[in-house]
Each structure stands twice: as C-alpha cells, then as structure tokens.
N, C-alpha and C. Protein backbone atom coordinates (compact mmCIF):
# COMPACT_ATOMS: atom_id res chain seq x y z
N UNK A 1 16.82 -20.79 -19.79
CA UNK A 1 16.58 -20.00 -18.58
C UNK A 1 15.21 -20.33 -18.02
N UNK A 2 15.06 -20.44 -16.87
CA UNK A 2 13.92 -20.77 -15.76
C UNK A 2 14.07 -20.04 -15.02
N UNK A 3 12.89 -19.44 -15.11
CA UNK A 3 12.23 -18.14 -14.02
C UNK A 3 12.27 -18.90 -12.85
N UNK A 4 12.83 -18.59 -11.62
CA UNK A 4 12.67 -19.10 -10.38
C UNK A 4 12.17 -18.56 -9.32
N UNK A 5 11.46 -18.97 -8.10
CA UNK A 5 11.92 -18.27 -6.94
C UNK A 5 11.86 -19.04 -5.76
N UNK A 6 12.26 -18.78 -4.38
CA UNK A 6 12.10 -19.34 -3.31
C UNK A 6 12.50 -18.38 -2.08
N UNK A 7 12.41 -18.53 -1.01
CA UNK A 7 12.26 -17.74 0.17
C UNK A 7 13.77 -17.67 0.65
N UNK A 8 14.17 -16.14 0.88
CA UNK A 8 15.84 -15.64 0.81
C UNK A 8 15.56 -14.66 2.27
N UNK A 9 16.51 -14.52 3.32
CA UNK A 9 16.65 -13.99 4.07
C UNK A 9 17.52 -13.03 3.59
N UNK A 10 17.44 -11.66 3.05
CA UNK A 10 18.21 -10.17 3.50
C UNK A 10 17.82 -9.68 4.00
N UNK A 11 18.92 -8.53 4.02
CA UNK A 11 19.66 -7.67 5.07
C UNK A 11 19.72 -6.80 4.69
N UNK A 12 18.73 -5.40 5.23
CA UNK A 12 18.57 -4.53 4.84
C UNK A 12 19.01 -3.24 6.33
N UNK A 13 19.40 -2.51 6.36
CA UNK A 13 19.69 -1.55 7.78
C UNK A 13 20.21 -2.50 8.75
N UNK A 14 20.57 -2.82 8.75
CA UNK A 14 20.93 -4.42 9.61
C UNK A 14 20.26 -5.15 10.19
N UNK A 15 18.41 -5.28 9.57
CA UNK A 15 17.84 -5.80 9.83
C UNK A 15 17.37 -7.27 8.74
N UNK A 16 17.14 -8.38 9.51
CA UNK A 16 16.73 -9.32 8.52
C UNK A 16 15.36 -9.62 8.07
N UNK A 17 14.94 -9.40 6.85
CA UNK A 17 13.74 -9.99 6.29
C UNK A 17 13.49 -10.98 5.48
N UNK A 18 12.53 -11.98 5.38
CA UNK A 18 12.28 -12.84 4.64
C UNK A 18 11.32 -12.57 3.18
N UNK A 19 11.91 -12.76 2.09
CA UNK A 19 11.24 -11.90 0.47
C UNK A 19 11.20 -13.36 0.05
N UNK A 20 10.37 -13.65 -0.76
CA UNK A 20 10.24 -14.32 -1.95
C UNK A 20 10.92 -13.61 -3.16
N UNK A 21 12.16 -14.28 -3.14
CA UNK A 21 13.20 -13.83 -4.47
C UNK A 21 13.20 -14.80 -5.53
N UNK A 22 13.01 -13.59 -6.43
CA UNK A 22 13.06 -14.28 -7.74
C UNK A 22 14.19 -14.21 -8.55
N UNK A 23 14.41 -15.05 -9.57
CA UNK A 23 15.53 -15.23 -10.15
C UNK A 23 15.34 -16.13 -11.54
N UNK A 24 16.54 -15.94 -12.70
CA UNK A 24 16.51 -16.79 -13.48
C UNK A 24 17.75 -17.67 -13.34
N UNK A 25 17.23 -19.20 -13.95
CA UNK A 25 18.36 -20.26 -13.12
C UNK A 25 18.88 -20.85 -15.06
N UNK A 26 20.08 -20.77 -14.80
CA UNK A 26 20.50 -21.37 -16.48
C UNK A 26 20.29 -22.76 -16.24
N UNK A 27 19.66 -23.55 -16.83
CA UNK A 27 20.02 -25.07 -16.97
C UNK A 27 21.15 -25.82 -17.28
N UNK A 28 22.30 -25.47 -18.08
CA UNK A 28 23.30 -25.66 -18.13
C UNK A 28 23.70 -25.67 -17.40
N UNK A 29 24.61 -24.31 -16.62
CA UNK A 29 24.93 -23.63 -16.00
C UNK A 29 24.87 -24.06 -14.43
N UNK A 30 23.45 -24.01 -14.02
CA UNK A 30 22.68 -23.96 -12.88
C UNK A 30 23.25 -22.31 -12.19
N UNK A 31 24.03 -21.79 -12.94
CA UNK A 31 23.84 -20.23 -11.77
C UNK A 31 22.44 -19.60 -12.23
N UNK A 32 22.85 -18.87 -11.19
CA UNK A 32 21.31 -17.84 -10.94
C UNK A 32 22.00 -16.80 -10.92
N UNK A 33 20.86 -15.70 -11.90
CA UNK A 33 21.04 -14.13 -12.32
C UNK A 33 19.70 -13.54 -12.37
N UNK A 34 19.74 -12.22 -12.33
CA UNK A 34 18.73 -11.20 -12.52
C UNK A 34 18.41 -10.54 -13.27
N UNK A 35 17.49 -9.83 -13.46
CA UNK A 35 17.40 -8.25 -14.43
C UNK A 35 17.00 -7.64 -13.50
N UNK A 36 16.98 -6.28 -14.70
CA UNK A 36 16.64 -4.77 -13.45
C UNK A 36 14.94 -5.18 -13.03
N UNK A 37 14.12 -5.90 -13.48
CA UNK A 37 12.96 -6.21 -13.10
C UNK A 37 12.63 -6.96 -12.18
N UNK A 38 13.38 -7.99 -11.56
CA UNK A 38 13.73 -9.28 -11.00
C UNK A 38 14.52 -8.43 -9.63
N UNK A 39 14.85 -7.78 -9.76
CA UNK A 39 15.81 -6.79 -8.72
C UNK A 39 14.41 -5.86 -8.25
N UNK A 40 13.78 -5.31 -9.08
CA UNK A 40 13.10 -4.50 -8.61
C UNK A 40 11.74 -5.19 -7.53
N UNK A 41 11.46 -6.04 -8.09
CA UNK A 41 10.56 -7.01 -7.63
C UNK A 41 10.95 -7.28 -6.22
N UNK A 42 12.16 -7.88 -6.03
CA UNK A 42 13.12 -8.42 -4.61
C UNK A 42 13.16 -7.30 -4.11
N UNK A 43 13.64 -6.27 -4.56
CA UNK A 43 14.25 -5.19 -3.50
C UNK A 43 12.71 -4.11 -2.92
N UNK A 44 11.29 -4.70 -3.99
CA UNK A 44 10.47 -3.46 -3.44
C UNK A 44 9.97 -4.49 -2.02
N UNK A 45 9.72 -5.83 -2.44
CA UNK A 45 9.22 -6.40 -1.03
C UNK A 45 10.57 -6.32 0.29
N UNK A 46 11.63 -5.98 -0.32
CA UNK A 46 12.40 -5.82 1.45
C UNK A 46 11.85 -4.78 1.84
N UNK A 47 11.59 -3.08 0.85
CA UNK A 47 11.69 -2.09 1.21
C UNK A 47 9.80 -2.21 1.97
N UNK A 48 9.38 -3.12 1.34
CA UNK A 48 7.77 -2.99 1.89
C UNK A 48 7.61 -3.52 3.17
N UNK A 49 8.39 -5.04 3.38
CA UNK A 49 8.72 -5.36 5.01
C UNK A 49 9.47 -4.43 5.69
N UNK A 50 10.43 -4.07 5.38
CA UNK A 50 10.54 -2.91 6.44
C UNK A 50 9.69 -1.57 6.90
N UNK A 51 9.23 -0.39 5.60
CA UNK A 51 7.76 -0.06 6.24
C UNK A 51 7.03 -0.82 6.86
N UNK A 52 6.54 -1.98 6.94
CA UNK A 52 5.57 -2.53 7.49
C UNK A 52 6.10 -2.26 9.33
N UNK A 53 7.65 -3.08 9.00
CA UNK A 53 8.15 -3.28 10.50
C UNK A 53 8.54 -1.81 11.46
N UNK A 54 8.41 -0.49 10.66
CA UNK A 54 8.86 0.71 11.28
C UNK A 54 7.43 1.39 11.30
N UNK A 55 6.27 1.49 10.40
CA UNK A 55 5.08 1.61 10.71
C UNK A 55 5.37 3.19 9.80
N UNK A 56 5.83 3.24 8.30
CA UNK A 56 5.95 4.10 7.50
C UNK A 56 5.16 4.01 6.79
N UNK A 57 4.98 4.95 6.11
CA UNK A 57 3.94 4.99 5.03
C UNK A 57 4.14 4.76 3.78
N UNK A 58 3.67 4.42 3.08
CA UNK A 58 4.28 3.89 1.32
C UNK A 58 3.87 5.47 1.04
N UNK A 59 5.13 4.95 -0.65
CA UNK A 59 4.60 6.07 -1.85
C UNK A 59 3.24 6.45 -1.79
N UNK A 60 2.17 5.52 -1.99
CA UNK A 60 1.08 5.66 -2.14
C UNK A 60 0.17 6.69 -1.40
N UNK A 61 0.67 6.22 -0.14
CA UNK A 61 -0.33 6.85 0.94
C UNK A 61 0.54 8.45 1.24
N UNK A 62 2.09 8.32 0.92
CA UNK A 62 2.40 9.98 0.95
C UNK A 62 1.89 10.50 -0.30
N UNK A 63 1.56 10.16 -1.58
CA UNK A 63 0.82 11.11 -2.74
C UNK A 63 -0.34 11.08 -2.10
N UNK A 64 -1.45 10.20 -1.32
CA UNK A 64 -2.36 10.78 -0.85
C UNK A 64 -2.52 11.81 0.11
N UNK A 65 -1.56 11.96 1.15
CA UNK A 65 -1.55 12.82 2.39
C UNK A 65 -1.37 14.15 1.78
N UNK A 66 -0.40 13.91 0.87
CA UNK A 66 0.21 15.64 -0.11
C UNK A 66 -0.89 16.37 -0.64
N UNK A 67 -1.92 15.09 -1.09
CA UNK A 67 -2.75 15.36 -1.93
C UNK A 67 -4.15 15.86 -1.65
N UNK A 68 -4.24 15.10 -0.33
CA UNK A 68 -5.44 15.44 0.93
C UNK A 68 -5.24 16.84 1.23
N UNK A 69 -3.95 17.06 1.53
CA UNK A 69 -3.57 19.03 2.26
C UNK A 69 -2.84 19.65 1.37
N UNK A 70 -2.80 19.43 -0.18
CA UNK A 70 -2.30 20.27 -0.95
C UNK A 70 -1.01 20.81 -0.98
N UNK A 71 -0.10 19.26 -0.25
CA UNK A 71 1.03 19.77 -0.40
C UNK A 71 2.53 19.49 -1.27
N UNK A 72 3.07 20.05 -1.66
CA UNK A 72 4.14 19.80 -2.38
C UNK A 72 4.88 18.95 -1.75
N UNK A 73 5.75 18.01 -2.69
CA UNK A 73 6.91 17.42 -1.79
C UNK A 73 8.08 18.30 -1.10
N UNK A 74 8.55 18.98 -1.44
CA UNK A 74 9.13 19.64 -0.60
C UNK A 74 8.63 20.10 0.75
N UNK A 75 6.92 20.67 0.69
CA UNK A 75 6.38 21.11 1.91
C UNK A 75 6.98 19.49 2.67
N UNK A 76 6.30 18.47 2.24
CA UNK A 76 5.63 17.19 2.64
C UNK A 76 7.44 16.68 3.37
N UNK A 77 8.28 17.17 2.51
CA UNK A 77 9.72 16.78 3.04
C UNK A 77 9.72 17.19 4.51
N UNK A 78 9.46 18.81 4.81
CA UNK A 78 9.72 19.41 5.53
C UNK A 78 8.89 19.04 6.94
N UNK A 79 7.59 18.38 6.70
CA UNK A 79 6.75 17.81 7.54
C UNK A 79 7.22 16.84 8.21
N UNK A 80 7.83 15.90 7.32
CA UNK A 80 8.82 14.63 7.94
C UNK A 80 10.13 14.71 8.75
N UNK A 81 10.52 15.84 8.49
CA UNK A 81 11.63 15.92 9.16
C UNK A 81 11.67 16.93 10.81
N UNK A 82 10.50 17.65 10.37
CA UNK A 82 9.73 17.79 11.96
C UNK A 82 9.11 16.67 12.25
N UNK A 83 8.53 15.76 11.69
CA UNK A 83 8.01 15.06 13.04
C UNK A 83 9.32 14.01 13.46
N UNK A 84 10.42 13.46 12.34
CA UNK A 84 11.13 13.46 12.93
C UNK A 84 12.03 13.75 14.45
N UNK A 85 12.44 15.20 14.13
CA UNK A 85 12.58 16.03 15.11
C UNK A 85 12.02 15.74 16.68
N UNK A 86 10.77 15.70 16.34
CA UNK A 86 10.12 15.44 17.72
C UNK A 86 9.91 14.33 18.07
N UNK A 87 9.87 13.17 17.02
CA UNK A 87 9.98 11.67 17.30
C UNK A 87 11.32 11.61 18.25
N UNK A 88 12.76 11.93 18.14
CA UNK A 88 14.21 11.70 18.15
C UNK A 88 13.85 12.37 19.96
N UNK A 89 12.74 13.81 20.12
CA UNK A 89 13.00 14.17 21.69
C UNK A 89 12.22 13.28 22.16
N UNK A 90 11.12 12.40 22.14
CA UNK A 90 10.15 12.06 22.61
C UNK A 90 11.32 10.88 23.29
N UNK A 91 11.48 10.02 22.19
CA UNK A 91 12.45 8.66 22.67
C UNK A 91 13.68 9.29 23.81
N UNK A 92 14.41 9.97 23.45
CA UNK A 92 15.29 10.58 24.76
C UNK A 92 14.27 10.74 25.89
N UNK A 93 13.19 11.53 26.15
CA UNK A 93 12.54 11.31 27.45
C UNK A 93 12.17 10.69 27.70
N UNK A 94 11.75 9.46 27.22
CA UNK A 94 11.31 8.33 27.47
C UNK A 94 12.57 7.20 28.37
N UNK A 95 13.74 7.26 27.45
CA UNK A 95 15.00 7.02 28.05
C UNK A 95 15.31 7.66 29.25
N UNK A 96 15.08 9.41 29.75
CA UNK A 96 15.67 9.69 30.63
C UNK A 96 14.79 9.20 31.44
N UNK A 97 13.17 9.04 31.24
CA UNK A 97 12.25 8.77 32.42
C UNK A 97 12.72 7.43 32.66
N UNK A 98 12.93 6.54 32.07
CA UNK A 98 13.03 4.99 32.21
C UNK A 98 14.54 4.64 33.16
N UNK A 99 15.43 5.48 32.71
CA UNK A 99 16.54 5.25 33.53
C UNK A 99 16.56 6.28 35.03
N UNK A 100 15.70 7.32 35.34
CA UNK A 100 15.10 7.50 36.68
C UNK A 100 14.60 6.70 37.47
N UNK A 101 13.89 5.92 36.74
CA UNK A 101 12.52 4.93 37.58
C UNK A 101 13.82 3.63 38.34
N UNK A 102 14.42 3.53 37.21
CA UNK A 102 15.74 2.04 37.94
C UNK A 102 16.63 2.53 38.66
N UNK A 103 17.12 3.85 39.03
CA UNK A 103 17.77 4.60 40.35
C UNK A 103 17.25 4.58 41.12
C-alpha cells in the first residue's frame, strides 16, 4: 500500500470544489481505498472550501463567539437561525427591489 494523493473535483450541495485527496493505492491491485482518516482529511477540506465560498464560520471561531458572550450551543443555535431568518427577508427584498427597477 502507497499513501497517495492528487487533485479531485467534488461535489458537495451541488457545488464543485477542488481538494487534494488522499488515498491508499495497492500495488498489485492498483485500486484505490480509504480509511475513516483519509475520509476525514478529504471530506474536512470540501467542508472548509465551502465555508470559505459561503463566508461561514468554522468550529473554531463558533467556540470562540459562544465563548466571547457566554453562550451555550443551543443559545448560539438559536442565534443562527435568526440571523438566518433575516438573511432569507433581506434577499427577497433585494429580489423584489431588483425586479421593480427592470419594469
């Protein structure tokens, strides 16, 4: 077995990202397989290009925010899903203003 890797386009939300995936390659064989470590590795850099590309915040920086205002995850749940909330009206008015302006 030979630890491998090289540059793999997935598909994550139906969006495409480019990861450096790793893999082990049988010499015999020549297939390629994983472990749960090798998976974890691949799947944290899709999940990190996509925060990057939606402008979310990692684990990291939500244990700091919780941690800055003393709040529980559950509070911290409940925070997200209001600003949610008001993210979801903002984009509709933005839509209704934008399709006014082209009438």
């Amino acid at each position: 077995m030979i630890l491998q890797n090289e540059i793999r386009t997935l598909i994550f939300r139906k969006e495409k990202f480019d990861v450096n995936y790793h893999f082990f390659l049988c010499k015999d064989s020549k297939e390629q397989f994983t472990n749960e470590e090798l998976d974890e590795i691949n799947l944290n850099q899709l999940y990190n290009q996509f925060r990057v590309a939606h402008n979310l915040p990692f684990p990291d920086e939500i244990i700091s925010i919780r941690e800055k205002y003393g709040l529980s995850a559950s509070k911290m749940s409940e925070v997200f899903r209001f600003w949610n909330k008001i993210h979801i009206e903002i984009m509709k008015q933005v839509k209704y203003q934008m399709n006014q302006m082209q009438d």
